[in-house]
C-alpha atoms as a PDB file:
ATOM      1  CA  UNK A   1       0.000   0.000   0.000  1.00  0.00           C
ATOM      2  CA  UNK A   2       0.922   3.450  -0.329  1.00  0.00           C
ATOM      3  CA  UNK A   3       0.166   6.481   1.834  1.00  0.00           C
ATOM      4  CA  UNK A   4       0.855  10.416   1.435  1.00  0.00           C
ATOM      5  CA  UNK A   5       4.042  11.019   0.840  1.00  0.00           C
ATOM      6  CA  UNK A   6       4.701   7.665  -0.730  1.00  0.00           C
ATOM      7  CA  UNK A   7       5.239   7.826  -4.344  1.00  0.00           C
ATOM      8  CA  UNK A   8       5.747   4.139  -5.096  1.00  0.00           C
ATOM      9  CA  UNK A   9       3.258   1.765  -5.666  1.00  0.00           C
ATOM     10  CA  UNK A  10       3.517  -2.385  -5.687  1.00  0.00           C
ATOM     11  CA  UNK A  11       3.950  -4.125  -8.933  1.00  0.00           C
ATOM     12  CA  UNK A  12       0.025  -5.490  -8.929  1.00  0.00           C
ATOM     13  CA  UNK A  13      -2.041  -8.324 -11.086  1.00  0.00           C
ATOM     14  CA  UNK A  14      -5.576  -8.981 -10.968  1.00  0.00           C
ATOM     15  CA  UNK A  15      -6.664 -12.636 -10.187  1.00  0.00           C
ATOM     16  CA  UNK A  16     -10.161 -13.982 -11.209  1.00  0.00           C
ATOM     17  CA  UNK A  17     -11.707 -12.537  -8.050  1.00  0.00           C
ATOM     18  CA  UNK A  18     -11.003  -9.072  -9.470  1.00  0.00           C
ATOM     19  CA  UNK A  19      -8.869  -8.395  -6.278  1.00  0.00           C
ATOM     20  CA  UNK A  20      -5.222  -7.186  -7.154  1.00  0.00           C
ATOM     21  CA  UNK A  21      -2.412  -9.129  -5.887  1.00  0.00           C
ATOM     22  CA  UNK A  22       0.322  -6.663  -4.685  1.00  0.00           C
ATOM     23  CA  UNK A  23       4.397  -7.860  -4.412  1.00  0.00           C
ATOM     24  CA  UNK A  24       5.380  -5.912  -1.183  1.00  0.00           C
ATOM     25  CA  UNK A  25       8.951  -8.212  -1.351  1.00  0.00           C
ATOM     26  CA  UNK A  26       9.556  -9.219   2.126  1.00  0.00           C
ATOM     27  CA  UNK A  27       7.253  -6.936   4.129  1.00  0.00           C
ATOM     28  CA  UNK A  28       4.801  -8.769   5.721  1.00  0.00           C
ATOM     29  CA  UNK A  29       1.029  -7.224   6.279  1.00  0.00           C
ATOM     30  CA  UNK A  30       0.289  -6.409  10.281  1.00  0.00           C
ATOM     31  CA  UNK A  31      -2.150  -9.162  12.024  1.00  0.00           C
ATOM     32  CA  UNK A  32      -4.968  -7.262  12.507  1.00  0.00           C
ATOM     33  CA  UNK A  33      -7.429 -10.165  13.790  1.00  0.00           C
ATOM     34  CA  UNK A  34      -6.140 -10.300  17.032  1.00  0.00           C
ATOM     35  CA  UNK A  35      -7.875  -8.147  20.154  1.00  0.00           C
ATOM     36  CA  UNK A  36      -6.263  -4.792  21.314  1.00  0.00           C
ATOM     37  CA  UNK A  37      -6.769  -5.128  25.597  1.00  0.00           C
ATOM     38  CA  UNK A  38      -7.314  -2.310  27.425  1.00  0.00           C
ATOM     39  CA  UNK A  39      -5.605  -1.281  30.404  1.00  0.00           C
ATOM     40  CA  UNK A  40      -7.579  -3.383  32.908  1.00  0.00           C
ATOM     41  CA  UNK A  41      -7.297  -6.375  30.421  1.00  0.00           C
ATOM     42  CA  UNK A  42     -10.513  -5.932  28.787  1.00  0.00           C
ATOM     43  CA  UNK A  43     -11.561  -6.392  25.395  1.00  0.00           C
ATOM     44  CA  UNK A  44     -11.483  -3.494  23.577  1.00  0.00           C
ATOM     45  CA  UNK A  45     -11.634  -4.397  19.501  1.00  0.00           C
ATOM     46  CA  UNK A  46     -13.145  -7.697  18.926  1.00  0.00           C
ATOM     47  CA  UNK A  47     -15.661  -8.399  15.643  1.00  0.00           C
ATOM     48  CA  UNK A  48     -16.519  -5.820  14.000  1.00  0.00           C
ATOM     49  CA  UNK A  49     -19.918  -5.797  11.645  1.00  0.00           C
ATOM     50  CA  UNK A  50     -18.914  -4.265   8.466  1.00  0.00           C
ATOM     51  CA  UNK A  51     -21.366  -3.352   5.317  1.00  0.00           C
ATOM     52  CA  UNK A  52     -19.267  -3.388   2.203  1.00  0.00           C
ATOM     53  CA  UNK A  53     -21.252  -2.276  -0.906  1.00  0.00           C
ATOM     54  CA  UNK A  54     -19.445  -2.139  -4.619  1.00  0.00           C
ATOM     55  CA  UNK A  55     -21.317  -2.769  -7.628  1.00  0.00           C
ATOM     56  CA  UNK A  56     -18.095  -4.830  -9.263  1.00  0.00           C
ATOM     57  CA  UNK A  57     -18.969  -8.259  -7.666  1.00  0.00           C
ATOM     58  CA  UNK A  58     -15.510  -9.132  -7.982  1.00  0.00           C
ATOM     59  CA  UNK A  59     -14.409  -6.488  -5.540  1.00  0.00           C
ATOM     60  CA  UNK A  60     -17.247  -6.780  -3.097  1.00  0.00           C
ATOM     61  CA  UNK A  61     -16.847 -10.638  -2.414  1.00  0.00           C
ATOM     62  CA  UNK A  62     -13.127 -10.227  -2.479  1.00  0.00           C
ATOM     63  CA  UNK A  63     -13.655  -7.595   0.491  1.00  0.00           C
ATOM     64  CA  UNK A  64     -15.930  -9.457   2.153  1.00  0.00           C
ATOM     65  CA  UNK A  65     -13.693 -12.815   1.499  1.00  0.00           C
ATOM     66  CA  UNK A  66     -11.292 -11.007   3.605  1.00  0.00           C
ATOM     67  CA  UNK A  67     -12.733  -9.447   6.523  1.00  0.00           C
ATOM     68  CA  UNK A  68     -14.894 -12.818   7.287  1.00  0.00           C
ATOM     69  CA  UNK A  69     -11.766 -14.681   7.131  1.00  0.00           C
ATOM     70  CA  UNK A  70     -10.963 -12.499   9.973  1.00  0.00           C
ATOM     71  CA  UNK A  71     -13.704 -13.037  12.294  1.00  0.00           C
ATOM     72  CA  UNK A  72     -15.951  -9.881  10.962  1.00  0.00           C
ATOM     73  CA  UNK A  73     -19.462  -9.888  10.421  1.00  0.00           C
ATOM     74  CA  UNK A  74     -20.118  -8.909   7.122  1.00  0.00           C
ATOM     75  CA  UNK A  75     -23.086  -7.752   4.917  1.00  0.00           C
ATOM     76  CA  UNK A  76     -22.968  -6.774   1.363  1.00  0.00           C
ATOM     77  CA  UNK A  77     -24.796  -4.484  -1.052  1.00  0.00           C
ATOM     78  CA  UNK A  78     -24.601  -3.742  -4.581  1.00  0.00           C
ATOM     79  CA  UNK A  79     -25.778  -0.596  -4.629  1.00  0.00           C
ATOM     80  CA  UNK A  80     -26.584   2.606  -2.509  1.00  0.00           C
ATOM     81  CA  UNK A  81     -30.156   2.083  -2.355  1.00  0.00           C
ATOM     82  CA  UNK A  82     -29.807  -2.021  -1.348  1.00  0.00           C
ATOM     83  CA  UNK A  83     -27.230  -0.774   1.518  1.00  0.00           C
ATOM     84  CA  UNK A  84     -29.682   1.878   2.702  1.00  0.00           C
ATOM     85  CA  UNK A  85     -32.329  -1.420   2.995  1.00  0.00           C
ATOM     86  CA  UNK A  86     -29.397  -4.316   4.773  1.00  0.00           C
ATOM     87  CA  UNK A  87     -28.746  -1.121   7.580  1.00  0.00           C
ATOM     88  CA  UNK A  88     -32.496  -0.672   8.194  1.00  0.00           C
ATOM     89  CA  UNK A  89     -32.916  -3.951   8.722  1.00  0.00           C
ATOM     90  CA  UNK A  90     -30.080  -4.390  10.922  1.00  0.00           C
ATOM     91  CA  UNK A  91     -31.467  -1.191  12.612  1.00  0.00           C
ATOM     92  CA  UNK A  92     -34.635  -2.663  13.529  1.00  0.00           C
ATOM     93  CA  UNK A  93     -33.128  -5.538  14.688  1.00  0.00           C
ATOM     94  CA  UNK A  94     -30.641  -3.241  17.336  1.00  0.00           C
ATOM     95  CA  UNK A  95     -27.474  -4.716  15.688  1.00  0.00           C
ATOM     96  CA  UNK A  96     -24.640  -2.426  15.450  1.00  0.00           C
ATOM     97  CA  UNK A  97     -23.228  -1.149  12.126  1.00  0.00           C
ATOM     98  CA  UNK A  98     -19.458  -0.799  13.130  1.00  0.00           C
ATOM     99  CA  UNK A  99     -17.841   0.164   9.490  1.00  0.00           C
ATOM    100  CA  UNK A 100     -18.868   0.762   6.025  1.00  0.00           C
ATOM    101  CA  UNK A 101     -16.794   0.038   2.895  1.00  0.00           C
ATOM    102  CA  UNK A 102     -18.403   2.492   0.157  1.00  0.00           C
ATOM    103  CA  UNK A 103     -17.876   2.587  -4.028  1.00  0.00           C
ATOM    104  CA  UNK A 104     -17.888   6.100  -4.824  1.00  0.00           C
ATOM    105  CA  UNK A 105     -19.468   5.387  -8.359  1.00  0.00           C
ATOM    106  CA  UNK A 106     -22.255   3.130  -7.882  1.00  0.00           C
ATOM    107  CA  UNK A 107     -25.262   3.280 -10.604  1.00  0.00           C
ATOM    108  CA  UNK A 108     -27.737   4.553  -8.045  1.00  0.00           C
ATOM    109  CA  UNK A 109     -26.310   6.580  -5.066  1.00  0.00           C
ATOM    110  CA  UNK A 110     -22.712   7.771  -4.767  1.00  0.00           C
ATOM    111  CA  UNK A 111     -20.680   6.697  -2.086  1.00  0.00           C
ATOM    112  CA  UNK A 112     -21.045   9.703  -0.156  1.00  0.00           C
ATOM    113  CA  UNK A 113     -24.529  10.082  -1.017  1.00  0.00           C
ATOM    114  CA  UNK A 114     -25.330   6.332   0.544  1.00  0.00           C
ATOM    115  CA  UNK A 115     -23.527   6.949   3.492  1.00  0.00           C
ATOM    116  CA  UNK A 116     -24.771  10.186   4.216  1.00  0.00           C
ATOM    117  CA  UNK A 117     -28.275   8.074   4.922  1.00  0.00           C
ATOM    118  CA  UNK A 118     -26.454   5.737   6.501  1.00  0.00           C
ATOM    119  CA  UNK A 119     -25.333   7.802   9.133  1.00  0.00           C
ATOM    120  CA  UNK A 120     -28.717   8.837  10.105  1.00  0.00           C
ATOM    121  CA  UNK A 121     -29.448   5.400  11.178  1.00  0.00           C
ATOM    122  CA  UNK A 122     -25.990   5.123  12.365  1.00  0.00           C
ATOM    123  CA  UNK A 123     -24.821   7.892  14.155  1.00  0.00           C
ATOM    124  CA  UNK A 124     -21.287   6.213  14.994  1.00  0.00           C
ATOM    125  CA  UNK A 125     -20.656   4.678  11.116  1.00  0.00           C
ATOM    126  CA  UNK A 126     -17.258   5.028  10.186  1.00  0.00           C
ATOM    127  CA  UNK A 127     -16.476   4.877   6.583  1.00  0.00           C
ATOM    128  CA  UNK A 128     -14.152   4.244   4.168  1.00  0.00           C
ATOM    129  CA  UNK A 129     -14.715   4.998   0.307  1.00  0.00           C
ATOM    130  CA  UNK A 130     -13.091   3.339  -2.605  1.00  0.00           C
ATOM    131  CA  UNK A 131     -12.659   4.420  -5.624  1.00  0.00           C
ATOM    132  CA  UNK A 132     -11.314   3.664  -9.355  1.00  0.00           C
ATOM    133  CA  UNK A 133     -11.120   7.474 -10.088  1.00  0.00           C
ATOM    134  CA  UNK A 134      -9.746   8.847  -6.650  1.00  0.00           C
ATOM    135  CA  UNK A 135      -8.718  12.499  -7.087  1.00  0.00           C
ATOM    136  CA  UNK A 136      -7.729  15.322  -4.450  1.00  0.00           C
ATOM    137  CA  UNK A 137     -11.391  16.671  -5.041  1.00  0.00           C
ATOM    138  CA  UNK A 138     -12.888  13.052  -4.352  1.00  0.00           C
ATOM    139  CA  UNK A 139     -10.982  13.272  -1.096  1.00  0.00           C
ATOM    140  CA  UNK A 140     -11.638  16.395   0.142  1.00  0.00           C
ATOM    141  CA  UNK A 141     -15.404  15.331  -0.272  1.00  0.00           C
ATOM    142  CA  UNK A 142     -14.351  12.179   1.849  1.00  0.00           C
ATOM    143  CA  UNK A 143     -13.237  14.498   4.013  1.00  0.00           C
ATOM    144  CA  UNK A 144     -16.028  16.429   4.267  1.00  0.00           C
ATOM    145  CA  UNK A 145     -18.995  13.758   4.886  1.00  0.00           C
ATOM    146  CA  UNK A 146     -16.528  12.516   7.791  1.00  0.00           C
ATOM    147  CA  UNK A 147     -14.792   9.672   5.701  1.00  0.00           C
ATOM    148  CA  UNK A 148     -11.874   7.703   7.331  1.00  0.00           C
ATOM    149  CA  UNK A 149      -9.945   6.841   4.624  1.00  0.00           C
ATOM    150  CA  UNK A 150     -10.051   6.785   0.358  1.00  0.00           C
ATOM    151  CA  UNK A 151      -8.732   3.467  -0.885  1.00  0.00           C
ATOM    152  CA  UNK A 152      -7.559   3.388  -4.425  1.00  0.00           C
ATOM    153  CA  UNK A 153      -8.667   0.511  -6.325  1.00  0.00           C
ATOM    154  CA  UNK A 154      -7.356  -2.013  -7.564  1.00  0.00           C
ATOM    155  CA  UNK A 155      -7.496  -3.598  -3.871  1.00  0.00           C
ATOM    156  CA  UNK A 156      -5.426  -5.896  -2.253  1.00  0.00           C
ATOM    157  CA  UNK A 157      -5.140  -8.402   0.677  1.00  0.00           C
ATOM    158  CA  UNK A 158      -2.947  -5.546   1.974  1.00  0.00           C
ATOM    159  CA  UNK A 159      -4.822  -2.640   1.815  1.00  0.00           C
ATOM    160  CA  UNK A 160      -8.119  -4.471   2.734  1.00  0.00           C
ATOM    161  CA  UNK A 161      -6.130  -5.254   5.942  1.00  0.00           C
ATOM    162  CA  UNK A 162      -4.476  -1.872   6.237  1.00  0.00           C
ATOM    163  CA  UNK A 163      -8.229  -0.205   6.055  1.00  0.00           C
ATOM    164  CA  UNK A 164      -9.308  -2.379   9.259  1.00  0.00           C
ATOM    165  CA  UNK A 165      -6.339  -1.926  11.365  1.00  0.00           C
ATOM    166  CA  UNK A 166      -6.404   1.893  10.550  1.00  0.00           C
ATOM    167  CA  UNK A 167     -10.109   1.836  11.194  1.00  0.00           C
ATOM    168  CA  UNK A 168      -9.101   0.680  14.711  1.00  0.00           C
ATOM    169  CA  UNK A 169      -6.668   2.609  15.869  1.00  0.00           C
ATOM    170  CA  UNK A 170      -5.259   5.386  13.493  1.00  0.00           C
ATOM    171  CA  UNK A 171      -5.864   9.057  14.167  1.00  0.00           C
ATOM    172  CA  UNK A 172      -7.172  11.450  11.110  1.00  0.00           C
ATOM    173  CA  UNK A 173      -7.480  10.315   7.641  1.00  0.00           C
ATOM    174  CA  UNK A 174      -5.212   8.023   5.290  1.00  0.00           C
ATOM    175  CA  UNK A 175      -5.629   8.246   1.353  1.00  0.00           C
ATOM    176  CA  UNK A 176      -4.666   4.606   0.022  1.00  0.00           C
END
């Protein structure tokens, strides 16, 4: 992965799943599935629920492929309008929404549009947006509806792990 500052990028290749397959040489990516304690010993980060939505199927189950191999709850939508229904049903069922992993170009809502909704349900969401086309004006709207971090697609194992443990315990926002 790559951050600000950080000109270089991986040599990547697409596999069937449509998730990219980064060489990183011998740096290994951070565990991020096991539990942060706090300072009495409690549990502090366990499962998170996550709502990825991507219209490229390729890219949404190789998200979701990832984070449920890590113990995360996940639920999926193709579209804005089909993630505004999966949160109002986990609403009225009082499940939490911890995280949502947002397509900016989606053929119904935007990114930002979908989780500016989404929020209203979910006061706490946290978000992270993903995008083919990222620019310095997509980000500063990413930074403007409250967005975590914008993730530059073609994704990775990598990143996809990188977006979690940021989500966790990073400070501010990270462009990917």
């Amino acid at each position: 992965w790559y951050g600000r500052g950080v000109r270089g990028r991986p040599a990547e290749r697409c596999d069937r799943s449509g998730m990219s397959q980064a060489t990183f040489g011998s740096q290994e990516p951070a565990d991020l599935t096991s539990t942060r304690r706090g300072s009495s010993g409690e549990s502090v980060w366990q499962e998170l629920s996550i709502l990825v939505v991507d219209d490229d199927e390729g890219c949404r189950q190789g998200i979701a492929t990832i984070l449920s191999e890590q113990g995360h709850r996940i639920h999926t939508a193709s579209r804005g309008y089909e993630a505004l229904e999966r949160a109002d049903v986990l609403r009225r069922a009082n499940e939490r929404l911890h995280l949502s992993i947002l397509d900016f170009n989606m053929p119904d809502l935007t990114g930002i549009e979908t989780f500016r909704q989404l929020v209203v349900m979910f006061p706490r969401l946290e978000a992270v947006f993903v995008s083919g086309d990222a620019s310095e004006t997509l980000e500063q709207e990413v930074r403007q509806v409250g967005g975590r971090m914008l993730v530059r697609k073609p994704l990775d194992v990598t990143r996809v792990r990188t977006v979690i443990h940021w989500c966790r315990g990073g400070d501010g926002f990270l462009a990917l």
